[in-house]
Protein backbone atom coordinates (compact mmCIF):
# COMPACT_ATOMS: atom_id res chain seq x y z
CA UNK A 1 0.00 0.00 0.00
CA UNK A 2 0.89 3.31 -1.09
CA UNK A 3 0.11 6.30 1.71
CA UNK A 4 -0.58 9.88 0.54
CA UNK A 5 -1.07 12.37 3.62
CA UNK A 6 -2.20 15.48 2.94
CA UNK A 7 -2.30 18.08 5.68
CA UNK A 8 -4.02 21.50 5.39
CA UNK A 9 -3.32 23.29 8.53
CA UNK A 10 -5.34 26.29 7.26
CA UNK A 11 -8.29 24.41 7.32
CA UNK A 12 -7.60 22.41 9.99
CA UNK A 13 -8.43 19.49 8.08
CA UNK A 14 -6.27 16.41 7.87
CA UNK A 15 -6.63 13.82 5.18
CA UNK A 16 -4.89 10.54 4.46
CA UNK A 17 -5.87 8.93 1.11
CA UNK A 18 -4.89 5.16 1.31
CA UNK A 19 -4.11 3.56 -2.52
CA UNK A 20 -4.33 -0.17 -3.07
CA UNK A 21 -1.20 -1.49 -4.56
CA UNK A 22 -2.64 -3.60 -6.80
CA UNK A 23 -5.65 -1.27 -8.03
CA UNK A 24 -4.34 2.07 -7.20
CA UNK A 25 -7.74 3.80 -8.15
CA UNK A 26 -9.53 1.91 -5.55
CA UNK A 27 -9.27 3.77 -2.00
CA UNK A 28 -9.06 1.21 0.70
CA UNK A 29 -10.99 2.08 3.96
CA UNK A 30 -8.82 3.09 7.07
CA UNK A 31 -9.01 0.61 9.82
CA UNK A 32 -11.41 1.38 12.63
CA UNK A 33 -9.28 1.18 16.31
CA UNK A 34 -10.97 1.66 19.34
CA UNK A 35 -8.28 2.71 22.24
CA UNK A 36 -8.90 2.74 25.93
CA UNK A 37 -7.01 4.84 27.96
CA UNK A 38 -5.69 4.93 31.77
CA UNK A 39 -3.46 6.61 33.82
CA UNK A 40 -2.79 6.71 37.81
CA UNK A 41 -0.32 8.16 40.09
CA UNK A 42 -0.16 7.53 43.68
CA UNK A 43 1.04 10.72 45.04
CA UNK A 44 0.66 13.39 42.44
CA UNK A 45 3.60 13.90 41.68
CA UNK A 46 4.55 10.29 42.71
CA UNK A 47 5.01 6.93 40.43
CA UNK A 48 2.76 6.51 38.09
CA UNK A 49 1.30 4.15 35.45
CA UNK A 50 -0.97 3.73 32.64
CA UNK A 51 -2.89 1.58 30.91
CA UNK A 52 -4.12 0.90 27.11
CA UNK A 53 -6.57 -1.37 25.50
CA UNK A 54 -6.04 -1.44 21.67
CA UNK A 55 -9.47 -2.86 19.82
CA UNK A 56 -9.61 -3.81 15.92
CA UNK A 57 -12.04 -5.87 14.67
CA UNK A 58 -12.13 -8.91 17.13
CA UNK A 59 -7.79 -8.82 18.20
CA UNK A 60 -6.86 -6.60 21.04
CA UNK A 61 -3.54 -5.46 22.48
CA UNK A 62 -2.85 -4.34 25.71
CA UNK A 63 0.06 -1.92 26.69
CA UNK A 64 1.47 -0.79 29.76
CA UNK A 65 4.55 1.37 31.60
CA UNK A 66 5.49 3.27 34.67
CA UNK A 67 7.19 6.26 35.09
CA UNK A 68 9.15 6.71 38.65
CA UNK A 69 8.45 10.79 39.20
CA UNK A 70 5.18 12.18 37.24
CA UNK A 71 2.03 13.72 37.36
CA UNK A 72 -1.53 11.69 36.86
CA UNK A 73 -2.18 14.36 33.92
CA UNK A 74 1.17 13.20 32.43
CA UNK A 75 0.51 9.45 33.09
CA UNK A 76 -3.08 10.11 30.68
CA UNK A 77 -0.92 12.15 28.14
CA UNK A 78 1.10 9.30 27.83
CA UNK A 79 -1.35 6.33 27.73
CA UNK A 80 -3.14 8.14 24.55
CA UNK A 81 0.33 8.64 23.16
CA UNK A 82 1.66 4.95 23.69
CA UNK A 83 -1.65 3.90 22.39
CA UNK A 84 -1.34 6.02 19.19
CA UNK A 85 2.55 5.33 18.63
CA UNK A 86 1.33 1.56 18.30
CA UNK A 87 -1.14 2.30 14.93
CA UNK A 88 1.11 1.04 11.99
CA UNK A 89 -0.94 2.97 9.59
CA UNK A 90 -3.62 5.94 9.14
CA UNK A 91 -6.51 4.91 10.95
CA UNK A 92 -10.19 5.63 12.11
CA UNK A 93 -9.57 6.02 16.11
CA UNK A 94 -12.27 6.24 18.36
CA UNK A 95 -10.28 7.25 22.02
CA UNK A 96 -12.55 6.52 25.04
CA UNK A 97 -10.72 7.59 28.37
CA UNK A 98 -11.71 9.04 31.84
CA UNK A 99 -9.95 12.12 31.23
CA UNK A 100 -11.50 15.28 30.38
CA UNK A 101 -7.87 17.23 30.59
CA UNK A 102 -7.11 14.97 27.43
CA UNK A 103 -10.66 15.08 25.29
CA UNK A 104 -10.98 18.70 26.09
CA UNK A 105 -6.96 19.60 25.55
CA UNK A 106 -7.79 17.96 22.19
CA UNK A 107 -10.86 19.19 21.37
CA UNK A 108 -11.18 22.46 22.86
CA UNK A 109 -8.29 23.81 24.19
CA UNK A 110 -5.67 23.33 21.53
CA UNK A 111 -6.23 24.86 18.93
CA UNK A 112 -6.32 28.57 21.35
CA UNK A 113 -2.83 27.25 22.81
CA UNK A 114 -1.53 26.83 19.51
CA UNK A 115 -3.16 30.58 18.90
CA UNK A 116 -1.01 32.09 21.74
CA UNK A 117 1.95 30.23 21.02
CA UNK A 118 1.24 27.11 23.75
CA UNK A 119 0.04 29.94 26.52
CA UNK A 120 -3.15 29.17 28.47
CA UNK A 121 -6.12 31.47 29.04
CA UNK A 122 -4.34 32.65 32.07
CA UNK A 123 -1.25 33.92 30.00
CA UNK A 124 1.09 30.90 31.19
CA UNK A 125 2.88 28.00 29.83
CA UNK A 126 1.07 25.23 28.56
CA UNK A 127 1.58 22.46 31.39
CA UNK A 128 2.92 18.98 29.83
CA UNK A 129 3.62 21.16 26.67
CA UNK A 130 6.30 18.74 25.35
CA UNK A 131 3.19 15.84 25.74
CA UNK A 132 0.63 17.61 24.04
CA UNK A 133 3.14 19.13 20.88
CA UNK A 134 3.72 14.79 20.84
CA UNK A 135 0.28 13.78 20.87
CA UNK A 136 -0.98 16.52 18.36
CA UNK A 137 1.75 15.38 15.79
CA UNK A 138 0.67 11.66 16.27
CA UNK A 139 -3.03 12.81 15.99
CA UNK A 140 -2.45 14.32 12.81
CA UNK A 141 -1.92 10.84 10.66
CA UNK A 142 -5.67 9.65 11.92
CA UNK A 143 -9.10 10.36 12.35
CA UNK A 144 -9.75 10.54 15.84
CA UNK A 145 -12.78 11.26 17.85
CA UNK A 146 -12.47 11.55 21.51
CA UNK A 147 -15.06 9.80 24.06
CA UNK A 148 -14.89 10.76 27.70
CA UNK A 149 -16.38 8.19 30.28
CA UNK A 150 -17.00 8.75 33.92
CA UNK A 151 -13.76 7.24 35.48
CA UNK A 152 -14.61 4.20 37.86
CA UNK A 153 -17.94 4.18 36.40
CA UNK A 154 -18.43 0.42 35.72
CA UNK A 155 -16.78 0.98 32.41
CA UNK A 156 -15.03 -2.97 31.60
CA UNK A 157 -12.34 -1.42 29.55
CA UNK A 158 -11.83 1.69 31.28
CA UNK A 159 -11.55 -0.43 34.53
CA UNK A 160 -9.09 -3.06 32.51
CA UNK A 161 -6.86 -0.32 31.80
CA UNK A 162 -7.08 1.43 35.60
CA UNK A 163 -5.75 -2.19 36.62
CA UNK A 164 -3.04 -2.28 34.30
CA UNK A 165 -2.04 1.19 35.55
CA UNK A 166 -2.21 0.51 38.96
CA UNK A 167 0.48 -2.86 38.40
CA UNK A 168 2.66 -0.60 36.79
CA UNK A 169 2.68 1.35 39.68
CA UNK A 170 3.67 -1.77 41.75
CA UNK A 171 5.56 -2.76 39.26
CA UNK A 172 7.90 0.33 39.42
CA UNK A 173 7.84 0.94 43.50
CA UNK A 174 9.50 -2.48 43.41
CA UNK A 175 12.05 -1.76 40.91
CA UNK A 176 12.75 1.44 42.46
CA UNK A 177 12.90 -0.65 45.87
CA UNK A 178 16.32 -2.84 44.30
CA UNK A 179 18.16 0.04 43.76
């Protein structure tokens, strides 16, 4: 397959046309991905985790990772990040997490940062700048629509990935706990 990305900033439109290699008229259809997203800290700043549930068709994959010193907002940045970094090609995203700093950075918010050059409406630096600039370049390759969901709500996935967060968190204090 032959990929073709064409980004119009002006517009804020971006557009991926995906060729067949054998018929190179005929557009294939970008893969739908559903990603569920988690992240914890205990202590904030303290260790933290996250947690991601991958979904295409009926195969999922799961990712997790710690990080020793962080914040929880940085732990969510992240799990949407890792999650994205894993797509091997331009795809239809649908990203359901428990964190409205993340669906409304990405849907409200970032587009007035970007306005007044990565200052918030208080006339400060954009907190986890260096996450967001990450996750908006990733975001550009796919079509993404963001889903929040009431955190601890009885939500399977959303509670899979809180798990998987929360061992990471174990998972590092015990690491950090050899040296």
């Amino acid at each position: 397959m032959v990929y073709v990305v064409n980004l119009q900033r002006s517009q804020k439109l971006f557009t991926v046309l995906i060729l067949n290699k054998r018929n190179p008229l005929k557009k294939v259809d970008k893969p739908h991905v559903e990603i569920f997203t988690d992240g914890a800290c205990s202590g904030n700043p303290g260790v933290g985790g996250y947690g991601v549930i991958l979904r295409c068709d009926r195969k999922e994959k799961e990712i997790s990772g710690c990080s020793p010193l962080t914040t929880n907002n940085r732990m969510e940045l992240t799990a949407v990040i890792k999650a994205i970094e894993a797509l091997k090609m331009p795809c239809k995203v649908k990203v359901v997490t428990d964190s409205n700093y993340v669906v409304q950075g990405m849907t409200l918010w970032i587009l007035q940062w970007l306005k007044n050059n990565w200052k918030n409406a208080q006339k400060k630096e954009v907190i986890n700048r260096d996450l967001w600039e990450k996750l908006l370049h990733l975001s550009k390759l796919h079509e993404i629509e963001w889903v929040w969901i009431k955190g601890h709500g009885g939500h399977t996935e959303n509670e899979r990935c809180d798990k998987l967060a929360r061992f990471e968190i174990k998972r590092c204090r015990k690491e950090m706990n050899k040296l």
